[in-house]
Protein backbone atom coordinates (compact mmCIF):
# COMPACT_ATOMS: atom_id res chain seq x y z
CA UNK A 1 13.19 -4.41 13.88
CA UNK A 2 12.09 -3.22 10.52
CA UNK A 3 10.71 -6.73 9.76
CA UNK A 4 11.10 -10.43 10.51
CA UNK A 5 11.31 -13.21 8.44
CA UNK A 6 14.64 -11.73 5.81
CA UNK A 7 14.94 -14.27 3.24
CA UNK A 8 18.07 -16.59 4.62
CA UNK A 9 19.65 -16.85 1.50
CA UNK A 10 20.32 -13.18 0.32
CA UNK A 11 24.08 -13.03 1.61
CA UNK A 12 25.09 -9.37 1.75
CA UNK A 13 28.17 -7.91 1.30
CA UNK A 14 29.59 -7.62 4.43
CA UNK A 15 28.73 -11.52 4.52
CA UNK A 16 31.20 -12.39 1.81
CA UNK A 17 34.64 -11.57 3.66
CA UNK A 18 36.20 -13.78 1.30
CA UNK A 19 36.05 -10.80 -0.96
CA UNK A 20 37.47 -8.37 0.67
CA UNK A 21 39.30 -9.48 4.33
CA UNK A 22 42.65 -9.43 2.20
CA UNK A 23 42.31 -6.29 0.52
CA UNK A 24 42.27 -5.03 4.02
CA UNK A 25 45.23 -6.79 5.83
CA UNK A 26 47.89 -4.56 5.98
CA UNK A 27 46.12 -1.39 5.25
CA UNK A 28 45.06 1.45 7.77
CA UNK A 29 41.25 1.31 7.44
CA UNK A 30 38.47 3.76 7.73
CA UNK A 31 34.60 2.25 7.63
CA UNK A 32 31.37 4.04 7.37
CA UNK A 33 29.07 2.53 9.59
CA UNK A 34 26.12 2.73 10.98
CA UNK A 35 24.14 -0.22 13.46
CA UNK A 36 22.50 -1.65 10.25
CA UNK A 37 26.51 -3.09 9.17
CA UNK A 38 26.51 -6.19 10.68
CA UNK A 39 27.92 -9.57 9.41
CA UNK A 40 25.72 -12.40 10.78
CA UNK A 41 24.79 -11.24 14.43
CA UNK A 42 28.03 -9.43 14.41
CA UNK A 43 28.78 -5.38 13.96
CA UNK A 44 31.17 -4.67 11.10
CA UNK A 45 33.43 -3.06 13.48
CA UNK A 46 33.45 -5.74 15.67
CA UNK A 47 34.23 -8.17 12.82
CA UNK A 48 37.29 -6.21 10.79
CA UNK A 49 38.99 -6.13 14.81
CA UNK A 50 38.73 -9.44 15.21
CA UNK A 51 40.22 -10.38 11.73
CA UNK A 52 42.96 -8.06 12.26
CA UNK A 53 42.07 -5.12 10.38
CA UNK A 54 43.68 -2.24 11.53
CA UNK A 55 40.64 0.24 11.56
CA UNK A 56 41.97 3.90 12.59
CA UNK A 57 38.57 5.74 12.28
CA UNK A 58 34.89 5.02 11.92
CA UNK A 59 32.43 8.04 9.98
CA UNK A 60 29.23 8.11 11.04
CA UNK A 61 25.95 9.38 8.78
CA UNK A 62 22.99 10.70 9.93
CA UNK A 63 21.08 9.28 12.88
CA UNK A 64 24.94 8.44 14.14
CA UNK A 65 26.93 5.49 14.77
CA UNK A 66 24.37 3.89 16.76
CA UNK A 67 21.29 4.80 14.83
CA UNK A 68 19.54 6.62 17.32
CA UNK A 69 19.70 10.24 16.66
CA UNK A 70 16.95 12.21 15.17
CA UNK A 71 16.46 13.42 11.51
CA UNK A 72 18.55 16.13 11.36
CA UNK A 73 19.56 16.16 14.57
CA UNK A 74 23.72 17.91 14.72
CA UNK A 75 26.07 14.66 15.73
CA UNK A 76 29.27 15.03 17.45
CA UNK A 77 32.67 13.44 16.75
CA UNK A 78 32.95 10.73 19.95
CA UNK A 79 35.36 7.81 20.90
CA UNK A 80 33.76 4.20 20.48
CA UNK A 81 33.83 2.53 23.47
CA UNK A 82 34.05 -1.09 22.48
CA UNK A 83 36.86 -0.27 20.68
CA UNK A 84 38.22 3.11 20.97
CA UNK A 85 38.11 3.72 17.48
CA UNK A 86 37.84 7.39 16.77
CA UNK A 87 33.92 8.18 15.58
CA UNK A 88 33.73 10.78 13.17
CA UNK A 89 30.38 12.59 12.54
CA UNK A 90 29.75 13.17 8.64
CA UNK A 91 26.45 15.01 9.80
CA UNK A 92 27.86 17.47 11.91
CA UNK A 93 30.74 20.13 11.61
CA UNK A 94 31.14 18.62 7.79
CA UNK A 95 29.51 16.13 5.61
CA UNK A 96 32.36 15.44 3.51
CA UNK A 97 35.61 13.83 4.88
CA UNK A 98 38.45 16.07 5.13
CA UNK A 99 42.24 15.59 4.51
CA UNK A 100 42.53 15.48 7.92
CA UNK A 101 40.09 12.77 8.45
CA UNK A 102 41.72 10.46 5.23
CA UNK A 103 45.27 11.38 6.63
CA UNK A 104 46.84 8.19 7.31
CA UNK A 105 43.72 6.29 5.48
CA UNK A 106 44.59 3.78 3.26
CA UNK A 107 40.84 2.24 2.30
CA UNK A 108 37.32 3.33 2.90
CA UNK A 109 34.97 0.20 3.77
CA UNK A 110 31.36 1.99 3.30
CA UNK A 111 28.36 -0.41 4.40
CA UNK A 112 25.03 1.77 5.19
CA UNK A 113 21.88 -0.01 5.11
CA UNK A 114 19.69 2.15 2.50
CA UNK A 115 16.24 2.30 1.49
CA UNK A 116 16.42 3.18 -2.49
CA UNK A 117 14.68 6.91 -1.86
CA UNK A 118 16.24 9.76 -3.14
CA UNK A 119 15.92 12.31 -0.26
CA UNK A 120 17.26 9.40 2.38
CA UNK A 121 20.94 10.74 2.74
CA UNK A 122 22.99 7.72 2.79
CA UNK A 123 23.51 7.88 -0.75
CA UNK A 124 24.79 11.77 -0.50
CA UNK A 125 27.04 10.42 2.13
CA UNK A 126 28.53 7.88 -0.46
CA UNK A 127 28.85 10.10 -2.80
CA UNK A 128 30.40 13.19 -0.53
CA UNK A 129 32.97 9.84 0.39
CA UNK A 130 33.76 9.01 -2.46
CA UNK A 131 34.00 13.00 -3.90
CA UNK A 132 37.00 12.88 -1.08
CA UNK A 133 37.83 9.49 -1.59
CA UNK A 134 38.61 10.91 -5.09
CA UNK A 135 40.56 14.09 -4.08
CA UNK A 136 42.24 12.58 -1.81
CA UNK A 137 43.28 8.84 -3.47
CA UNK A 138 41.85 6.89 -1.28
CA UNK A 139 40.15 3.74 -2.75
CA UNK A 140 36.75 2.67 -1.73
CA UNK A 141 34.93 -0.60 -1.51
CA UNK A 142 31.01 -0.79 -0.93
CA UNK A 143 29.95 -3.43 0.52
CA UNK A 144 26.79 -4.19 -0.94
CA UNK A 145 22.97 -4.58 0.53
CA UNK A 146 19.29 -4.60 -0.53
CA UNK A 147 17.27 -1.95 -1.46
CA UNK A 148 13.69 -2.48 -0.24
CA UNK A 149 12.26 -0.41 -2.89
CA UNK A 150 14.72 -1.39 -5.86
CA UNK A 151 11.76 -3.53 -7.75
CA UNK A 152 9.82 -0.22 -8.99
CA UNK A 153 11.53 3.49 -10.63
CA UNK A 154 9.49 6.17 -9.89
CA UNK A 155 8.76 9.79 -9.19
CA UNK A 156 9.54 13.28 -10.43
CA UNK A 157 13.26 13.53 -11.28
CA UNK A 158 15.65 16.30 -9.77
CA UNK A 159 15.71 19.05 -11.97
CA UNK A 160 19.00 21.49 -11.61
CA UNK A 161 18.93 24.59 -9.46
CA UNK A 162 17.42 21.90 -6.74
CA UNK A 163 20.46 20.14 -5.73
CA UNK A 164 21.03 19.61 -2.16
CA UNK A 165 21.77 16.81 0.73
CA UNK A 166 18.37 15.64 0.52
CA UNK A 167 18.59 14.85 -3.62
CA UNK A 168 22.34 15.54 -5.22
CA UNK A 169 21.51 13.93 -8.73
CA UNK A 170 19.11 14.19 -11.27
CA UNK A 171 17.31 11.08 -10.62
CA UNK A 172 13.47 10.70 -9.41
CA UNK A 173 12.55 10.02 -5.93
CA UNK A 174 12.45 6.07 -6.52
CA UNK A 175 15.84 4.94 -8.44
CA UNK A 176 15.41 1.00 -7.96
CA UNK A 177 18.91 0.63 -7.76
CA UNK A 178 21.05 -0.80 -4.44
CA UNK A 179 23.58 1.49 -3.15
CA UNK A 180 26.41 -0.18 -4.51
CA UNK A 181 24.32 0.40 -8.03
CA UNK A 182 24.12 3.60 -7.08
CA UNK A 183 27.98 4.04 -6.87
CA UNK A 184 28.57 2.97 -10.22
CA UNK A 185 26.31 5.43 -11.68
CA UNK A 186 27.40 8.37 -9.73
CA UNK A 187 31.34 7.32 -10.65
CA UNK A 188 30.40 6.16 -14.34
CA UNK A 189 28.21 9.32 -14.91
CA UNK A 190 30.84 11.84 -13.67
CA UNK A 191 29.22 12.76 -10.90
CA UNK A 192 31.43 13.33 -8.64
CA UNK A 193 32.50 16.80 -8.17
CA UNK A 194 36.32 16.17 -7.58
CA UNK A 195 39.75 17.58 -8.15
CA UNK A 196 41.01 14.34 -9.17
CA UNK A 197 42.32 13.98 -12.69
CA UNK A 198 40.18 11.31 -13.59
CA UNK A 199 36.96 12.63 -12.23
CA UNK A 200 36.50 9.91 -10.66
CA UNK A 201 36.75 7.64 -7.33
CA UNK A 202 38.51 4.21 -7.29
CA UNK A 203 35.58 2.16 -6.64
CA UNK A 204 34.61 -1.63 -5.96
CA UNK A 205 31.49 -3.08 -5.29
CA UNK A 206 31.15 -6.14 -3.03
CA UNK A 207 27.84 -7.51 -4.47
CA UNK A 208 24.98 -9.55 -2.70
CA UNK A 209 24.67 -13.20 -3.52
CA UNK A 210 21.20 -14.79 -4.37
CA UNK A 211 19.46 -10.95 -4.56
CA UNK A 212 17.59 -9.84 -7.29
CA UNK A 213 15.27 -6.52 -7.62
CA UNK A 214 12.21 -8.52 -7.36
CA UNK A 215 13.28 -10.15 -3.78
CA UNK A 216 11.12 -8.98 -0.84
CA UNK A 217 13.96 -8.66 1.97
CA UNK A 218 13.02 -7.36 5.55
CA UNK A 219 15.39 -5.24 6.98
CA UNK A 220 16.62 -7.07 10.33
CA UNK A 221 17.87 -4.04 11.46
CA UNK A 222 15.80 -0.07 11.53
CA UNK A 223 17.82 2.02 9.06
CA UNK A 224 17.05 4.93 11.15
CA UNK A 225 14.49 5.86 14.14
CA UNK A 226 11.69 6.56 12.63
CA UNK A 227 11.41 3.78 10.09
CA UNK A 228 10.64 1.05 12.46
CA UNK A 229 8.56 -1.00 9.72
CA UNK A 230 8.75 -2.62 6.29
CA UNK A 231 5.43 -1.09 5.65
CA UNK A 232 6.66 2.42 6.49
CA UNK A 233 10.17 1.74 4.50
CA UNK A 234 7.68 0.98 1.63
CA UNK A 235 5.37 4.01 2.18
CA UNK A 236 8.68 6.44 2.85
CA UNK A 237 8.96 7.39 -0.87
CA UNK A 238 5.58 8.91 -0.25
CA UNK A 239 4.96 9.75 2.94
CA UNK A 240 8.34 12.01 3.04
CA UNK A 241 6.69 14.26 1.02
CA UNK A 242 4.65 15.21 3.44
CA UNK A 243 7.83 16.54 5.76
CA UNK A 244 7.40 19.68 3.61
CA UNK A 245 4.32 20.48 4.18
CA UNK A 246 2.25 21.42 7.33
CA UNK A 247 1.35 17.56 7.79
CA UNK A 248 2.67 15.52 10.51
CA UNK A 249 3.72 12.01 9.43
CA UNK A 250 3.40 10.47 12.42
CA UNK A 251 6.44 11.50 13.98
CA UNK A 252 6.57 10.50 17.78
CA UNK A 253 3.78 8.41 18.02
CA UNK A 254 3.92 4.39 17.78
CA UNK A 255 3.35 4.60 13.79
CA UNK A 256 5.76 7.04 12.29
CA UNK A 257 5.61 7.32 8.44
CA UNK A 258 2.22 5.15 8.62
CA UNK A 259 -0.38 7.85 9.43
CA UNK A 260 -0.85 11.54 8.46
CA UNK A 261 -2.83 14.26 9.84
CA UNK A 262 -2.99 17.61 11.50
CA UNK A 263 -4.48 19.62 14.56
CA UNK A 264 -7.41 21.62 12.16
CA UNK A 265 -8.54 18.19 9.60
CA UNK A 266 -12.36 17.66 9.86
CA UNK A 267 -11.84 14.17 7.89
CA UNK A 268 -10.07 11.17 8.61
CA UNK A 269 -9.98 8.30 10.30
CA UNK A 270 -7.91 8.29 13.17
CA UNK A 271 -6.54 10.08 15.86
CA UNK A 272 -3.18 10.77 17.31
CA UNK A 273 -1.12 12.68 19.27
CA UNK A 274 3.10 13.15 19.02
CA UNK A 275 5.04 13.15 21.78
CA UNK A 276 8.69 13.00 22.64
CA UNK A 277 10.41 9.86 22.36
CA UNK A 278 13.76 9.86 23.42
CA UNK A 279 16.23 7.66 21.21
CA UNK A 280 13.50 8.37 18.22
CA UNK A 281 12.59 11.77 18.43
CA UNK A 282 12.15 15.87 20.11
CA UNK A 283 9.88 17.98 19.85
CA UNK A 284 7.88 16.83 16.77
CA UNK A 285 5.59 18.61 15.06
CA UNK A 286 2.13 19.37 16.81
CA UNK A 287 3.77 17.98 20.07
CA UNK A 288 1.35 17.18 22.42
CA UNK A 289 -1.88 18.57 20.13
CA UNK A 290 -4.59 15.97 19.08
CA UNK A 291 -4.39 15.29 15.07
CA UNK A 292 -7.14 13.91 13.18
CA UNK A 293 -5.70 12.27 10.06
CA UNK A 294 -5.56 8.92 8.08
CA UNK A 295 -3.47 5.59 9.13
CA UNK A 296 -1.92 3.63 6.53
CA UNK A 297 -0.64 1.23 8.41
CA UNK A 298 -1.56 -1.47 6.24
CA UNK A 299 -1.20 -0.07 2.61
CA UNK A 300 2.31 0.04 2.16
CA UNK A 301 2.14 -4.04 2.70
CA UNK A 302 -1.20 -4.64 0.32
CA UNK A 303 0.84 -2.58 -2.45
CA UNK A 304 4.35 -4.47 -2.07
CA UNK A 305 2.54 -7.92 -1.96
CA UNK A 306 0.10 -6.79 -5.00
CA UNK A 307 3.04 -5.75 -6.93
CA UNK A 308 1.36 -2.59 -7.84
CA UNK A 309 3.25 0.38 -6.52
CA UNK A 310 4.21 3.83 -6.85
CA UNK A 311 4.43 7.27 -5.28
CA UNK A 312 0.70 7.85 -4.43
CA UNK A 313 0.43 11.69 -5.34
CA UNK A 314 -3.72 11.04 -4.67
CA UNK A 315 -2.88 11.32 -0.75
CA UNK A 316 -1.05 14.71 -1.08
CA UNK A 317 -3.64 15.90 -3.30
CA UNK A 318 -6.30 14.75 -0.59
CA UNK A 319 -4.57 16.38 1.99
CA UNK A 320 -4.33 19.85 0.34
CA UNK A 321 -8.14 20.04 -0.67
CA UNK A 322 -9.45 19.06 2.76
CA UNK A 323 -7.02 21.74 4.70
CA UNK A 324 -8.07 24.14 2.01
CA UNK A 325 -5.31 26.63 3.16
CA UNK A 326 -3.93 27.13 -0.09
CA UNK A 327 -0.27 27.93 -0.37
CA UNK A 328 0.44 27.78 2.72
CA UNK A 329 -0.10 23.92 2.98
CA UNK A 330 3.44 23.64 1.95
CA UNK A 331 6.91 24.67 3.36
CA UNK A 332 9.96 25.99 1.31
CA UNK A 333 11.02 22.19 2.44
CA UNK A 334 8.49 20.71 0.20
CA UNK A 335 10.89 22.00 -3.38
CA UNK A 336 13.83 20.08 -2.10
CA UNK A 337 11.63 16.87 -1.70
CA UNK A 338 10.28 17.23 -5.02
CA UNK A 339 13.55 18.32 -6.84
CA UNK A 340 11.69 21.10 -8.19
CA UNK A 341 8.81 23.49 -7.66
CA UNK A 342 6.35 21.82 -10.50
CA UNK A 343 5.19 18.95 -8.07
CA UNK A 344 3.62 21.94 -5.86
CA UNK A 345 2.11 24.05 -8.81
CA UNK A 346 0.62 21.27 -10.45
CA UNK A 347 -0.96 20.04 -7.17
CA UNK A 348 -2.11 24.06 -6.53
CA UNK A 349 -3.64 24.54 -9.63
CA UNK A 350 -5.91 21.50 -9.27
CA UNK A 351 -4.05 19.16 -11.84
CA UNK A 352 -5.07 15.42 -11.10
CA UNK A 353 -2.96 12.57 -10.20
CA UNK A 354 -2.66 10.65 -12.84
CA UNK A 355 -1.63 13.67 -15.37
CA UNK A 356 1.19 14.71 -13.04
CA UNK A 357 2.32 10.56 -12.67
CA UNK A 358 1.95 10.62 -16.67
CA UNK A 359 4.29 13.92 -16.86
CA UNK A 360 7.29 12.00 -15.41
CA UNK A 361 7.66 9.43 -18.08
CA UNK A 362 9.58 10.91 -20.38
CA UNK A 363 12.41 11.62 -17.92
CA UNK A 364 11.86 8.63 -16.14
CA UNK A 365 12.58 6.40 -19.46
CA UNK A 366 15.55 8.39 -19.78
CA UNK A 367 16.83 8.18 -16.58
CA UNK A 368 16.34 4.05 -16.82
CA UNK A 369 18.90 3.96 -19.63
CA UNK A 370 21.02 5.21 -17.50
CA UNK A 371 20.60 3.35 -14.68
CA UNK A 372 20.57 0.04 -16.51
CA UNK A 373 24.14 0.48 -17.48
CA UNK A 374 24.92 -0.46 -13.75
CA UNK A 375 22.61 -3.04 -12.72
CA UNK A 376 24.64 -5.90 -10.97
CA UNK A 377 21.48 -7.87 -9.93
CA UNK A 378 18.23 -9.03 -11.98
């Protein structure tokens, strides 16, 4: 589990059937799911079948159906077999539903578990759904749920040319907005890129009840493998960074996304070793090689409960001065992260923290007009 002790009264989404059991009934369903869409102690799946929901197909994101394939790691359509729904992979042979896959589809139920950080792809699957959802007339109804990281906005914003499936929109790495939020914007903003007349998706939000920005909520369920703690889920928007570049974050060990380090660092404080760990992940990087490097197991936690948080570009910087390898500290990965190339020149030509985190403002105050034109919560 991510975390124990979720507040009791935050009622998500899928917890509020009242809302949207009817606009089911009679309708030939599709849901994306993931094992973070449960209703109580209940899987979403599970739930709609027993209420008599006719679901004809389930899409899966990344890290599958189940949850328990690895980042990037090609998934397979399958058969589920409680049910024997059809499973379709949206992170394999396509990302975006075809007409083939909507055939016959009369609603999209989309309830994904995300964690408010731009280069997590649950939000480009939304938005490739509801891009087809939009061809294709096929309405869609999020069903809302926290965003661990929606009380702060922060980070360099996507600049164009940088567009991909790990950052779609031109919004910085920390959008404090929950998914259903998100939706909105992308269908308010014309977004979408859609043959539809309207340029946009029929869309409804199933919002949270008793949630606001500010409320700390522990995910009772791992979004995906490797976040496996509120205190990495709060250090993600961070830590990720450091997937494009020669670091390792951690990645098959019993901390992922809570320590960094590599085989050559003189410095640090601790010592670890990846390893494969099947369900969670293959062959990561410096597999079975010793890495000196720094835990942060605790930081993520000090910063949430001090209320004092942001993307902390002084690690990074750290790490790139005591490898001293130059360019080469960084991976053509590290651009996509970013959503641009000036994160990486500013850190190469020795510019300090706080003058890059001053740089974003400007855009960062303009993207929070934006975003507070679809703010259902506090």
């Amino acid at each position: 589990m991510a975390g124990q002790g979720s507040p009791s009264d935050v009622i998500v989404g899928a917890e509020r059937p009242e809302l949207y059991l009817d606009k089911c009934k009679g309708k030939n369903v599709g849901v994306v799911a993931n094992q973070t869409s449960m209703v109580s102690d209940v899987h979403l799946v599970d739930f709609l079948v027993a209420n008599g929901v006719g679901v004809k197909a389930i899409f899966c994101p990344e890290h599958g159906f189940r949850g328990n394939a690895g980042a990037g790691e090609h998934i397979d359509n399958s058969i589920d077999p409680r049910t024997g729904i059809p499973v379709i992979s949206l992170y394999g042979d396509h990302r975006k539903p075809t007409a083939a896959d909507l055939k016959n589809i009369d609603l999209i139920l989309f309830d994904l578990q995300d964690v408010g950080v731009r280069f997590y792809t649950y939000i480009s699957t939304l938005t490739y759904v509801m891009e087809a959802c939009a061809d294709y007339n096929v309405p869609v109804i999020i069903l809302d749920r926290p965003n661990p990281n929606a009380h702060y906005v922060d980070g360099p914003v996507l600049k164009p040319g940088y567009e991909s499936f790990v950052g779609l929109h031109h919004v910085p790495i920390v959008y404090g907005m929950t998914i259903g939020e998100y939706g909105l914007m992308v269908n308010g903003e014309g977004w979408l890129s859609t043959s539809s007349h309207s340029g946009k998706c029929n869309l409804t939000v199933i919002p949270m009840d008793n949630y606001t920005h500010a409320t700390i909520y522990r995910l009772p369920v791992n979004p995906s493998p490797n976040l496996q703690t509120m205190n990495a889920i709060w250090l993600y928007p961070t830590v990720c960074l450091f997937e494009g570049t020669v670091v390792s974050v951690g990645r098959g060990t019993g901390h992922p996304f809570e320590m960094v380090g590599h085989p050559e660092l003189k410095t640090g404080d601790t010592l670890f070793t990846p390893v494969t760990i099947p369900g969670v992940v293959t062959n990561p990087k410096f597999e079975n090689s010793p890495c000196k490097g720094y835990s942060i197991v605790n930081s993520g936690m000090s910063m949430r409960n001090s209320g004092n948080f942001f993307i902390d570009i002084q690690l990074l910087i750290k790490l790139y001065n005591e490898l001293n390898v130059g360019e080469s500290f960084f991976t053509s990965y590290f651009k996509k992260l970013a959503g641009s190339d000036e994160l990486q020149r500013q850190i190469m030509s020795g510019m300090p923290a706080e003058k890059i985190r001053s740089g974003w403002q400007s855009e960062l105050n303009r993207f929070k007009t934006i975003r507070s034109k679809y703010l259902i919560y506090q």
